[in-house]
N, C-alpha and C. Protein backbone atom coordinates (compact mmCIF):
# COMPACT_ATOMS: atom_id res chain seq x y z
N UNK A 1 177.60 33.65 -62.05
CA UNK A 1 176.34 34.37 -62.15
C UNK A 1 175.26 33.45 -62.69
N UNK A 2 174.30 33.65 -61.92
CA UNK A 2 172.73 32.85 -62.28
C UNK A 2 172.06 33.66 -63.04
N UNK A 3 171.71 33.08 -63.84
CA UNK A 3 170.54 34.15 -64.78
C UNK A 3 169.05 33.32 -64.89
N UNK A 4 169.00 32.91 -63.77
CA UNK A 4 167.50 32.31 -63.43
C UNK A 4 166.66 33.62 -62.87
N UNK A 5 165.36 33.12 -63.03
CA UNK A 5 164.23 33.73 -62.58
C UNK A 5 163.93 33.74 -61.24
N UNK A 6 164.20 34.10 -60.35
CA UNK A 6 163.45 33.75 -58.66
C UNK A 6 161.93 33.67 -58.84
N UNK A 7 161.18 32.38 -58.30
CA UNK A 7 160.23 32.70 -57.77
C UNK A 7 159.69 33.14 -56.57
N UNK A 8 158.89 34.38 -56.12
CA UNK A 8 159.14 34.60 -55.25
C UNK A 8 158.26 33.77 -54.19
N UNK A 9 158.23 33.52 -53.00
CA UNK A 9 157.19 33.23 -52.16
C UNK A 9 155.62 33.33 -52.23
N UNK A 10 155.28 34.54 -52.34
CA UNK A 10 154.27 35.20 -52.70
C UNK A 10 153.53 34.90 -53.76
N UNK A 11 153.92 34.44 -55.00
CA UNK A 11 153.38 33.62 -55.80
C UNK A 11 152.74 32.58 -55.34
N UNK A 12 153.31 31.53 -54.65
CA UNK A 12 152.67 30.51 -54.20
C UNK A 12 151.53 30.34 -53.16
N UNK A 13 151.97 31.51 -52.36
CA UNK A 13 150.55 32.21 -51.56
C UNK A 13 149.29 32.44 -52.28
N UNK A 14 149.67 33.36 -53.27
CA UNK A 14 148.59 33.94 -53.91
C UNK A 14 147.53 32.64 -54.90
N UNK A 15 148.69 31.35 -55.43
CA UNK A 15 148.28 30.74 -55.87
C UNK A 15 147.40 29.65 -55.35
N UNK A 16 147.90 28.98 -54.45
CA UNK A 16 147.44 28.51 -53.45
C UNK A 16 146.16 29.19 -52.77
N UNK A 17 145.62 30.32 -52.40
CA UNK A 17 145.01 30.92 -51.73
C UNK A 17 143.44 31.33 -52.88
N UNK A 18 143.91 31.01 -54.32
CA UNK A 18 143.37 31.64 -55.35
C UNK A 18 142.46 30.14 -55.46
N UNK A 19 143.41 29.06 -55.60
CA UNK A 19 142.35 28.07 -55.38
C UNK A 19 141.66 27.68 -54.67
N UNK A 20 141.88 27.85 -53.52
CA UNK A 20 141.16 27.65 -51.81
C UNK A 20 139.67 28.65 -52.50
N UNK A 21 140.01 30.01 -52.74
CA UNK A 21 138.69 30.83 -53.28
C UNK A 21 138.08 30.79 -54.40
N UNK A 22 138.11 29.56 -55.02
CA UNK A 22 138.10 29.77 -56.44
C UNK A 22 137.36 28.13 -56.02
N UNK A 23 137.90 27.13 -55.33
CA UNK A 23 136.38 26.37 -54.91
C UNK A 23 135.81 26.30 -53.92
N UNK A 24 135.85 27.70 -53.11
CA UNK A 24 135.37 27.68 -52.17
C UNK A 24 133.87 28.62 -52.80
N UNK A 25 133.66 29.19 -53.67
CA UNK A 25 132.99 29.48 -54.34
C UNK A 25 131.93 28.45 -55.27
N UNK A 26 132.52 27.84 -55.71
CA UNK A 26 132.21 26.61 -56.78
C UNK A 26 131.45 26.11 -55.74
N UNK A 27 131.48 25.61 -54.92
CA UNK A 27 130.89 25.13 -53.45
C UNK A 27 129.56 25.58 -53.40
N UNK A 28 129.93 27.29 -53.35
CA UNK A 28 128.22 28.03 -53.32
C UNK A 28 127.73 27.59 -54.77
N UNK A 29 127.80 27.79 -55.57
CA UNK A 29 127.47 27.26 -57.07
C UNK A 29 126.61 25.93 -56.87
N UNK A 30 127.59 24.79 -56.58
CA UNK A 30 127.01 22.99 -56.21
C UNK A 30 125.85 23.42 -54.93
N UNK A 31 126.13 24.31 -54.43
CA UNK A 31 125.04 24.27 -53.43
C UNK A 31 123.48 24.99 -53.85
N UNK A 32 123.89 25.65 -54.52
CA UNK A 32 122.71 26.48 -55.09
C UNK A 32 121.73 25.25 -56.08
N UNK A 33 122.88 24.81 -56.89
CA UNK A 33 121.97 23.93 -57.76
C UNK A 33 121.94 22.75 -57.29
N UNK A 34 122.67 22.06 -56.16
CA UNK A 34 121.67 21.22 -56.04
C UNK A 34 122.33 20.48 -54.63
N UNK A 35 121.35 20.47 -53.82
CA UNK A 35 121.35 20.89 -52.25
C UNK A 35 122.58 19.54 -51.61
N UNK A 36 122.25 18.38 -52.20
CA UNK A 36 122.89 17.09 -51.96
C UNK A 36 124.72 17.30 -52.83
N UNK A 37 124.68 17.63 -53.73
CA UNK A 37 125.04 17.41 -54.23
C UNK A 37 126.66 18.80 -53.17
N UNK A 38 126.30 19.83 -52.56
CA UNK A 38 126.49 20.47 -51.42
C UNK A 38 127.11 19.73 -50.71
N UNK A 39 126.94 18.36 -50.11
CA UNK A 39 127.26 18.33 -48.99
C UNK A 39 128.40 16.81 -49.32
N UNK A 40 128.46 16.32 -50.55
CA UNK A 40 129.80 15.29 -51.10
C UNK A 40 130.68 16.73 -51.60
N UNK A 41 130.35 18.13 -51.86
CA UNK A 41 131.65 19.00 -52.64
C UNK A 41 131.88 19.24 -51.29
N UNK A 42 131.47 19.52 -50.27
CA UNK A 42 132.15 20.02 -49.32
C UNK A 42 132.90 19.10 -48.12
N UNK A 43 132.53 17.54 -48.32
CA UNK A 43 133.39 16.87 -47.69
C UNK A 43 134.27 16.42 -48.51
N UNK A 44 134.70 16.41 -50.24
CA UNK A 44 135.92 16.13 -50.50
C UNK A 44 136.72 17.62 -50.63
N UNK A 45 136.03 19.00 -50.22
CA UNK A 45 137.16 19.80 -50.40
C UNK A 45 138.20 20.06 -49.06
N UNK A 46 137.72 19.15 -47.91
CA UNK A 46 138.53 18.81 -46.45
C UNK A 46 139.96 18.42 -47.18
N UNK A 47 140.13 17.62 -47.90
CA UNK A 47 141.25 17.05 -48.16
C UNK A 47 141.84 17.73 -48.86
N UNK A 48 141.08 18.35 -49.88
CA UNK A 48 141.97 18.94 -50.64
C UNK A 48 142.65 19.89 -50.12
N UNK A 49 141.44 20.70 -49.58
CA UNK A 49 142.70 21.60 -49.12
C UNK A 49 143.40 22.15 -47.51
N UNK A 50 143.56 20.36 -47.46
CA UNK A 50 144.46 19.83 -46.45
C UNK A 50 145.78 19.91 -47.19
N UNK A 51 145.55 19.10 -48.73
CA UNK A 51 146.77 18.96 -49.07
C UNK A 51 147.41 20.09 -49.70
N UNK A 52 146.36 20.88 -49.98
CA UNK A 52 146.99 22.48 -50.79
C UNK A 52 147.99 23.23 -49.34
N UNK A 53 147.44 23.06 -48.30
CA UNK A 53 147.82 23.57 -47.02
C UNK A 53 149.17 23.24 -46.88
N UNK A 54 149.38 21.81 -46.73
CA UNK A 54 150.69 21.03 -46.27
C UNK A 54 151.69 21.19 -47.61
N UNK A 55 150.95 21.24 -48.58
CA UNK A 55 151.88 21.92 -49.41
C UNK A 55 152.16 23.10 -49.90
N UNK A 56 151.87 23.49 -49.57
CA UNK A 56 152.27 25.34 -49.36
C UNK A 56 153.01 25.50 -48.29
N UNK A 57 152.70 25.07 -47.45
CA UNK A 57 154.37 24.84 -46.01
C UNK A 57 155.20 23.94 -46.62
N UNK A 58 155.30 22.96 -47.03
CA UNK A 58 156.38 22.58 -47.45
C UNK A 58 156.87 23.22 -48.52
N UNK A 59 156.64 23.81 -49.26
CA UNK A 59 156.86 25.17 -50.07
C UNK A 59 157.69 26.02 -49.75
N UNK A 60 157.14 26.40 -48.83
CA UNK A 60 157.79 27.32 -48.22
C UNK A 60 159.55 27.27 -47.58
N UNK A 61 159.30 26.12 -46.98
CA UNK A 61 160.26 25.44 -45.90
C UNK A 61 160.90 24.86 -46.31
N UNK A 62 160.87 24.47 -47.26
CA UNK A 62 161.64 23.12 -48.37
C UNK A 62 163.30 23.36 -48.19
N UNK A 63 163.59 24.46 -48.38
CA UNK A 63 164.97 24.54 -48.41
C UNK A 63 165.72 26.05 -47.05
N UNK A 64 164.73 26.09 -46.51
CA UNK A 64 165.08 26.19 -44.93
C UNK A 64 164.99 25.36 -43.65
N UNK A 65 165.87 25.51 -43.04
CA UNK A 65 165.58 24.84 -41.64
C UNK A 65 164.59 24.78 -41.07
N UNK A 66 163.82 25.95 -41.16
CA UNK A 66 162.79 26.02 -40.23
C UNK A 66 161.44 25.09 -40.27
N UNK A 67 161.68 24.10 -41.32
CA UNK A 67 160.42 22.72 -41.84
C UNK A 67 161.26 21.50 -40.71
N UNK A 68 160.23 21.18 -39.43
CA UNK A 68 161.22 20.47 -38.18
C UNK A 68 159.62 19.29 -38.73
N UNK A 69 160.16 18.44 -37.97
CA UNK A 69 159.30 17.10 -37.71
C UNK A 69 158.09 17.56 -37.34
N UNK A 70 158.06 18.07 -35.63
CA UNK A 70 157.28 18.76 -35.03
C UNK A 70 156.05 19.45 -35.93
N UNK A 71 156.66 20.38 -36.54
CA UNK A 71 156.12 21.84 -37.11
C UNK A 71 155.36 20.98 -38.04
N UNK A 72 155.76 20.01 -39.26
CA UNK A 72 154.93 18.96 -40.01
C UNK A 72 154.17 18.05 -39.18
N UNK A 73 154.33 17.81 -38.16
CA UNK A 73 153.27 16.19 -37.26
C UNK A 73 152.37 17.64 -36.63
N UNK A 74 152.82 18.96 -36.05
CA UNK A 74 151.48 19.37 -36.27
C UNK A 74 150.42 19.77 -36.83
N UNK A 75 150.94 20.31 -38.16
CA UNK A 75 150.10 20.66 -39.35
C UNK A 75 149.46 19.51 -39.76
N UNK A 76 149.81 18.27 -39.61
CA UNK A 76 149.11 16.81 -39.89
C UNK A 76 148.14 16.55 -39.18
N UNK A 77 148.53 16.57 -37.63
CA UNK A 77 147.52 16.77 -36.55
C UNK A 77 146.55 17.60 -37.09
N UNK A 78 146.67 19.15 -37.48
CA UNK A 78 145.63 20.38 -37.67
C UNK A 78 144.66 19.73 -38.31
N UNK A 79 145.08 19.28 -39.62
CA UNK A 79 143.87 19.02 -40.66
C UNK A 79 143.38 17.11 -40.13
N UNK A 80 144.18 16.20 -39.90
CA UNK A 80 143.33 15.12 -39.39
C UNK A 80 142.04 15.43 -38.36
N UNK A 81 142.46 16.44 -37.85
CA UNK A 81 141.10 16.72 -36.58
C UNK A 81 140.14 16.77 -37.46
N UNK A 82 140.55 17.95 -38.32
CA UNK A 82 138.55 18.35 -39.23
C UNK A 82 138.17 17.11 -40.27
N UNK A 83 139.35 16.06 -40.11
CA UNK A 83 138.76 14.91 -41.31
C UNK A 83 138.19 14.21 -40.20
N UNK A 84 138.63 14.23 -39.31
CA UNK A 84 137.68 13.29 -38.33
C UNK A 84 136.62 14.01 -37.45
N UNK A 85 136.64 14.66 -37.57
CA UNK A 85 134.91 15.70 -37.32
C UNK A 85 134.12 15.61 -38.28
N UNK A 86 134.47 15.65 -39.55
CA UNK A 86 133.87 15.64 -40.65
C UNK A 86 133.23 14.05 -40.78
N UNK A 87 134.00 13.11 -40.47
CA UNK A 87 133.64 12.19 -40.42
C UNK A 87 132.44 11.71 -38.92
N UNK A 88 132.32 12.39 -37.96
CA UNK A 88 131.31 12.89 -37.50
C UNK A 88 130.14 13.09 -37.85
N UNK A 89 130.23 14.18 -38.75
CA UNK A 89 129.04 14.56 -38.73
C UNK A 89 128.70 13.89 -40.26
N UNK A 90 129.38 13.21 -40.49
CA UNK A 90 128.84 12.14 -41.68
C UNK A 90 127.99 10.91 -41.26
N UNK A 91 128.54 10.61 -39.91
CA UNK A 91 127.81 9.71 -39.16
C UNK A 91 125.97 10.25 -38.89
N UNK A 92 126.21 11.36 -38.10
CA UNK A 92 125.31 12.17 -37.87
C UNK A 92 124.14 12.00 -39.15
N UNK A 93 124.91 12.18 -40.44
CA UNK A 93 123.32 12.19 -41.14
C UNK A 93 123.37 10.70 -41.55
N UNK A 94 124.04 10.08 -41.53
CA UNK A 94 123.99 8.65 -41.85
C UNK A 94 122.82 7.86 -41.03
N UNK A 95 122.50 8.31 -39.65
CA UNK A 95 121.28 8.03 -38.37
C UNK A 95 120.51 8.79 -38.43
N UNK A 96 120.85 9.89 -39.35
CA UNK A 96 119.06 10.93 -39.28
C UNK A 96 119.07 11.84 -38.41
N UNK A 97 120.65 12.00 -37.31
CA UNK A 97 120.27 13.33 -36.68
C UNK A 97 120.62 14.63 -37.43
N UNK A 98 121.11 14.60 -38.52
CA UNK A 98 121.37 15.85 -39.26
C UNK A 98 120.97 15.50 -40.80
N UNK A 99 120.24 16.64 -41.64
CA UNK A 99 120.18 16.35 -43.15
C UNK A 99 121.46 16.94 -43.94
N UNK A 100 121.47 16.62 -44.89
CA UNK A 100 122.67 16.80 -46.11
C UNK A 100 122.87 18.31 -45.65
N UNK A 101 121.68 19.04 -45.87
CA UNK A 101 122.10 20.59 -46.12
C UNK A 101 122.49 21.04 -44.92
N UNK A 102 121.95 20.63 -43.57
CA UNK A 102 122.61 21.61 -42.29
C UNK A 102 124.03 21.02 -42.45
N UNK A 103 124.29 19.57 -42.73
CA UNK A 103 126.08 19.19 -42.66
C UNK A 103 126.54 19.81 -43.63
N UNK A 104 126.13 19.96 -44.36
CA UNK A 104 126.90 20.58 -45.72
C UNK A 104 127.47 22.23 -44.91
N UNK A 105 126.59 22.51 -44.19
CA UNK A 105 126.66 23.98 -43.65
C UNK A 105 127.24 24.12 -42.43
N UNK A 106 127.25 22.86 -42.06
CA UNK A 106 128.47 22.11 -40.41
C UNK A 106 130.09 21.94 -41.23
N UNK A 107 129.82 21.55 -42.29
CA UNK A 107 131.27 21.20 -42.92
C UNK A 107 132.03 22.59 -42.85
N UNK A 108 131.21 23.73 -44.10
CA UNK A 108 131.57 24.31 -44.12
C UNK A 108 132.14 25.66 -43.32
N UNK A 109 131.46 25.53 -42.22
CA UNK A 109 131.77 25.97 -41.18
C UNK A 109 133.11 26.35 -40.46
N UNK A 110 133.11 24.48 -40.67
CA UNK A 110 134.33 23.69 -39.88
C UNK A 110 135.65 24.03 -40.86
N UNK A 111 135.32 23.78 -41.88
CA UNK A 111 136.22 24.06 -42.70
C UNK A 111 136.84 25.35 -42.64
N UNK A 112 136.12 26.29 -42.54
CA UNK A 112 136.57 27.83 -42.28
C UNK A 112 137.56 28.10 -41.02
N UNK A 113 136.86 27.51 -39.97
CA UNK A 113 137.20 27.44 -38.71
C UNK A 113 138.66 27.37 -38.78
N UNK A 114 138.88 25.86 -39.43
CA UNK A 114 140.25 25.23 -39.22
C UNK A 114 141.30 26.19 -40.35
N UNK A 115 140.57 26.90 -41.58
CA UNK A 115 141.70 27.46 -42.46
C UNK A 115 141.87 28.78 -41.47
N UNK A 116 141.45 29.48 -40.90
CA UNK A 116 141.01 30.60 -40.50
C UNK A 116 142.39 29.93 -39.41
N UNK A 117 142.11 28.90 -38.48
CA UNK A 117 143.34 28.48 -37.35
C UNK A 117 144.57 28.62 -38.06
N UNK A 118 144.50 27.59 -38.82
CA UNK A 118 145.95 27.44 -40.01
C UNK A 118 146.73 28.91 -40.50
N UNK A 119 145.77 30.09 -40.97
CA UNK A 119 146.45 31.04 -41.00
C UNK A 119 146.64 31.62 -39.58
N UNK A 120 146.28 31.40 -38.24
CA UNK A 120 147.23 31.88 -37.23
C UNK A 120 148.22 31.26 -36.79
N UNK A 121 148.32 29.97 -36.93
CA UNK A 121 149.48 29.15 -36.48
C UNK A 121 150.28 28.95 -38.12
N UNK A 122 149.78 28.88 -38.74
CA UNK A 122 150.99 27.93 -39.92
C UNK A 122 151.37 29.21 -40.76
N UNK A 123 150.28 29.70 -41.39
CA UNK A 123 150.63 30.99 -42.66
C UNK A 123 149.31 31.71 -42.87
N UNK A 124 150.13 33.08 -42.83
CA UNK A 124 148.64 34.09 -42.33
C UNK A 124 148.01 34.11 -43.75
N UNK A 125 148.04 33.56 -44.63
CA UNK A 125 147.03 34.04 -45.57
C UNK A 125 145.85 33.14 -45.63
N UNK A 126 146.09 32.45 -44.68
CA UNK A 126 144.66 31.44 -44.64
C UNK A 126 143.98 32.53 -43.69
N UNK A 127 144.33 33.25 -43.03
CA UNK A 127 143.21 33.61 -42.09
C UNK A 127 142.32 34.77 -42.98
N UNK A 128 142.86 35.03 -44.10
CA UNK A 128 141.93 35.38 -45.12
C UNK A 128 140.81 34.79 -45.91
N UNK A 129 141.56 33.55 -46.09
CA UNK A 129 140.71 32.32 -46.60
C UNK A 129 139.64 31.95 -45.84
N UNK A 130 139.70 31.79 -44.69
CA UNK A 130 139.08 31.47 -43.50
C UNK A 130 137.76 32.70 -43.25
N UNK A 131 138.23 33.58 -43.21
CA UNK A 131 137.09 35.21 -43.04
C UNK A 131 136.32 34.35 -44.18
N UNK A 132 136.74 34.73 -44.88
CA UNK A 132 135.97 34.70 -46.49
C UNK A 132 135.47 33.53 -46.65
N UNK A 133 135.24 32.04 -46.68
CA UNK A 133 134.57 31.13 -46.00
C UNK A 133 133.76 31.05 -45.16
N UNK A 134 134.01 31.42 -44.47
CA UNK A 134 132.76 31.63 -42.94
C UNK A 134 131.63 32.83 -43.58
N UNK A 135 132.14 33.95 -44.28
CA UNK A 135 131.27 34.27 -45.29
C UNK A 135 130.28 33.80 -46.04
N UNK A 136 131.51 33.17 -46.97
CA UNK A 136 130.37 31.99 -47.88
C UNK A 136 129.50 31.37 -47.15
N UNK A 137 130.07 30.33 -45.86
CA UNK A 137 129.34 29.69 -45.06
C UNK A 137 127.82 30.64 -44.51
N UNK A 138 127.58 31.89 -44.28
CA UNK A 138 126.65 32.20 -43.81
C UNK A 138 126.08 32.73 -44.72
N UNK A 139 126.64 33.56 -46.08
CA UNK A 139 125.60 33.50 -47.03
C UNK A 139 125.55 32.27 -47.46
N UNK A 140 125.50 31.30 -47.71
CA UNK A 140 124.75 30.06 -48.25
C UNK A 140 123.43 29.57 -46.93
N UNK A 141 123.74 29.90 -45.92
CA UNK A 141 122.79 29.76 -44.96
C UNK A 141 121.51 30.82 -45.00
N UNK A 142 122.22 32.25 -44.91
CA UNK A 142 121.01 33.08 -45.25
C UNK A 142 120.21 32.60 -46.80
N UNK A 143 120.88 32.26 -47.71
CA UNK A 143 120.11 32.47 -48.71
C UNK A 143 119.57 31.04 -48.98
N UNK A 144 119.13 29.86 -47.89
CA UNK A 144 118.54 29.08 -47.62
C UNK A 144 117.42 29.70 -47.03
N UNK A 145 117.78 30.14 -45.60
CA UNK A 145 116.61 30.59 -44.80
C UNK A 145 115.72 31.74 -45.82
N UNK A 146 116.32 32.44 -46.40
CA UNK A 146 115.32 33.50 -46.71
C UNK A 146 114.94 33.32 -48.50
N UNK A 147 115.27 31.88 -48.96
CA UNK A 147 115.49 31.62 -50.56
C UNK A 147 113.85 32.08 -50.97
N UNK A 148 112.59 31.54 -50.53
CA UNK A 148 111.43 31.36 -50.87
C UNK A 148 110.92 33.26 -50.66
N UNK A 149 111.17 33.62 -49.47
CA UNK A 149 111.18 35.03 -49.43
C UNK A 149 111.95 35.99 -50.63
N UNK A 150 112.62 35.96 -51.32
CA UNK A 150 113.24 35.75 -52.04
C UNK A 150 112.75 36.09 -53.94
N UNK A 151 112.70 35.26 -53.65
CA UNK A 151 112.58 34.05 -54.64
C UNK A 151 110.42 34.32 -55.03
N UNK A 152 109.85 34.44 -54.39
CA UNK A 152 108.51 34.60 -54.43
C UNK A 152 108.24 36.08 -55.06
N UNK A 153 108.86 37.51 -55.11
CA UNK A 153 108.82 38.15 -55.68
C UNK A 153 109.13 38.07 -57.10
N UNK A 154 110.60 37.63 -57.28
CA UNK A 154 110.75 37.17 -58.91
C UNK A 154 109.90 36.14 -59.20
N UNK A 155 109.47 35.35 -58.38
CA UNK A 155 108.23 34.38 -59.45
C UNK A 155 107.26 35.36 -59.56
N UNK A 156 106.53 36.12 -58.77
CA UNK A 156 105.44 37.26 -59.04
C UNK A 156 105.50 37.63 -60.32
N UNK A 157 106.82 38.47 -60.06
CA UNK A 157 107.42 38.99 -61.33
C UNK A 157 107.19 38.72 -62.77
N UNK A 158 108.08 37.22 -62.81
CA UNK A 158 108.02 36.52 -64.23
C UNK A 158 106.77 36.24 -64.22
N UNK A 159 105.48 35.67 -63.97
CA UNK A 159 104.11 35.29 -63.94
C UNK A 159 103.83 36.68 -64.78
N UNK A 160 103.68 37.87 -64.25
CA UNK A 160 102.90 38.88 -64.59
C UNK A 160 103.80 39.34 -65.93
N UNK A 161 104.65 39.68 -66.37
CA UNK A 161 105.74 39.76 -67.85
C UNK A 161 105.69 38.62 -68.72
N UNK A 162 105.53 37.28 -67.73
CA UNK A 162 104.61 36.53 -68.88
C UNK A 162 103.47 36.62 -69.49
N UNK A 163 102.52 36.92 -68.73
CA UNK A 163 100.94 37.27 -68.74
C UNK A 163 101.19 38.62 -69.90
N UNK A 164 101.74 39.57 -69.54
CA UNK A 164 101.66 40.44 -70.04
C UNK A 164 102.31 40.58 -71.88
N UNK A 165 103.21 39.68 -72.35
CA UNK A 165 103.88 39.40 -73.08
C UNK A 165 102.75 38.72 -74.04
N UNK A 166 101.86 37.44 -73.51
CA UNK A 166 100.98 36.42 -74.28
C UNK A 166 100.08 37.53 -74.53
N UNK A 167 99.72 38.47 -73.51
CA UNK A 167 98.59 39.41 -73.64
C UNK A 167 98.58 40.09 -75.08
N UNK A 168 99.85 40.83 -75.28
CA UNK A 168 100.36 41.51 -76.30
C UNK A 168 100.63 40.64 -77.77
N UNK A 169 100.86 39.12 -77.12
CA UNK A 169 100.90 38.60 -78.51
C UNK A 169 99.30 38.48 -79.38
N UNK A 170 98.78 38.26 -78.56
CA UNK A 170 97.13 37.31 -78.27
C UNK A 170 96.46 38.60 -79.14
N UNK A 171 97.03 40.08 -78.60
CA UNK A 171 95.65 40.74 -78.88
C UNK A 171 96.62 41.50 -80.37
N UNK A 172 97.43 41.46 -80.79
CA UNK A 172 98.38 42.12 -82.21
C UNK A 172 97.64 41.87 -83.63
N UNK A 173 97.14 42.68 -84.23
CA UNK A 173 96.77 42.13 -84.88
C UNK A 173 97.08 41.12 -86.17
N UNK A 174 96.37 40.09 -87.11
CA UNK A 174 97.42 39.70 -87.88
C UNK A 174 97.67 39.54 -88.84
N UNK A 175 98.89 39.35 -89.32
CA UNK A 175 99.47 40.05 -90.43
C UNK A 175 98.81 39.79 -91.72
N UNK A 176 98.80 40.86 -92.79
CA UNK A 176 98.21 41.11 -94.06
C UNK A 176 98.63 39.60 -94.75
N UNK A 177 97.41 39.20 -95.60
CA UNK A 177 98.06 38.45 -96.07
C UNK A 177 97.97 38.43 -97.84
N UNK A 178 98.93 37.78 -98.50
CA UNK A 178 98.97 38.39 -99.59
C UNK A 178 97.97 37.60 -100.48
């Protein structure tokens, strides 16, 4: 008799899948504050979670048969494609036909694309990852296109609660003095 703990599968899904969303988020964060800085987080998170990917199948498979040569040289194949697209469109702004922020928003795209594939061919919980990315990916786009629209009411805003604040200090009268 074993009196070990099983871990189950599902753990490693969840864990794995928790970090995929956990900087796939952080992503919108670097992008919000600062537009360049967008488009180096989103070409080193290709790799990463290339390698979170390939290791979560080997995870899985480690001590079943079902981890073949094949099944690994294609999951290798999967993610080399988007490092070399990525490397594409790195070229692309490197000559000026694309700026930081549309690649940053080509990466991320791409990136979705391929986790979104990965959970139909390799393990379906990427194709959650993948929805939810392509998400991020288009709110970070909308809230480019429409930031100043936006964004021009709360400056209204703060202007006039400022105004109104100095107003109230300006006119108080002041204090007794002894």
């Amino acid at each position: 008799m074993q009196n070990q703990i099983k871990h189950h599968p599902w753990y490693a899904r969840l864990f794995v899948s928790l970090i995929m969303l956990v900087l796939s988020f952080l992503g919108l964060v670097v992008a919000d504050v600062k537009t360049d800085g967008a488009w180096v987080y989103w070409r080193w998170m290709v790799p990463i979670f290339a390698v979170l990917c390939l290791w979560l199948s080997w995870y899985l498979r480690r001590k079943g048969h079902s981890l073949s040569i094949v099944k690994v040289y294609h999951e290798v194949l999967h993610w080399v494609g988007l490092i070399v697209s990525v490397y594409l469109v790195t070229l692309f702004v490197e000559i000026g036909v694309m700026n930081r922020l549309d690649a940053s928003l080509v990466v991320i795209t791409m990136l979705a694309l391929t986790t979104f594939l990965a959970g139909i061919y390799i393990e379906v919980t990427y194709v959650v990852v993948g929805i939810i990315l392509g998400l991020f990916a288009a709110g970070a786009a909308f809230a480019e296109a429409y930031l100043y629209t936006v964004m021009l009411p709360v400056l209204i805003f703060g202007i006039i609660l400022v105004t109104w604040v100095v107003h109230r200090l300006h006119n108080r009268p002041p204090p007794p003095s002894e």
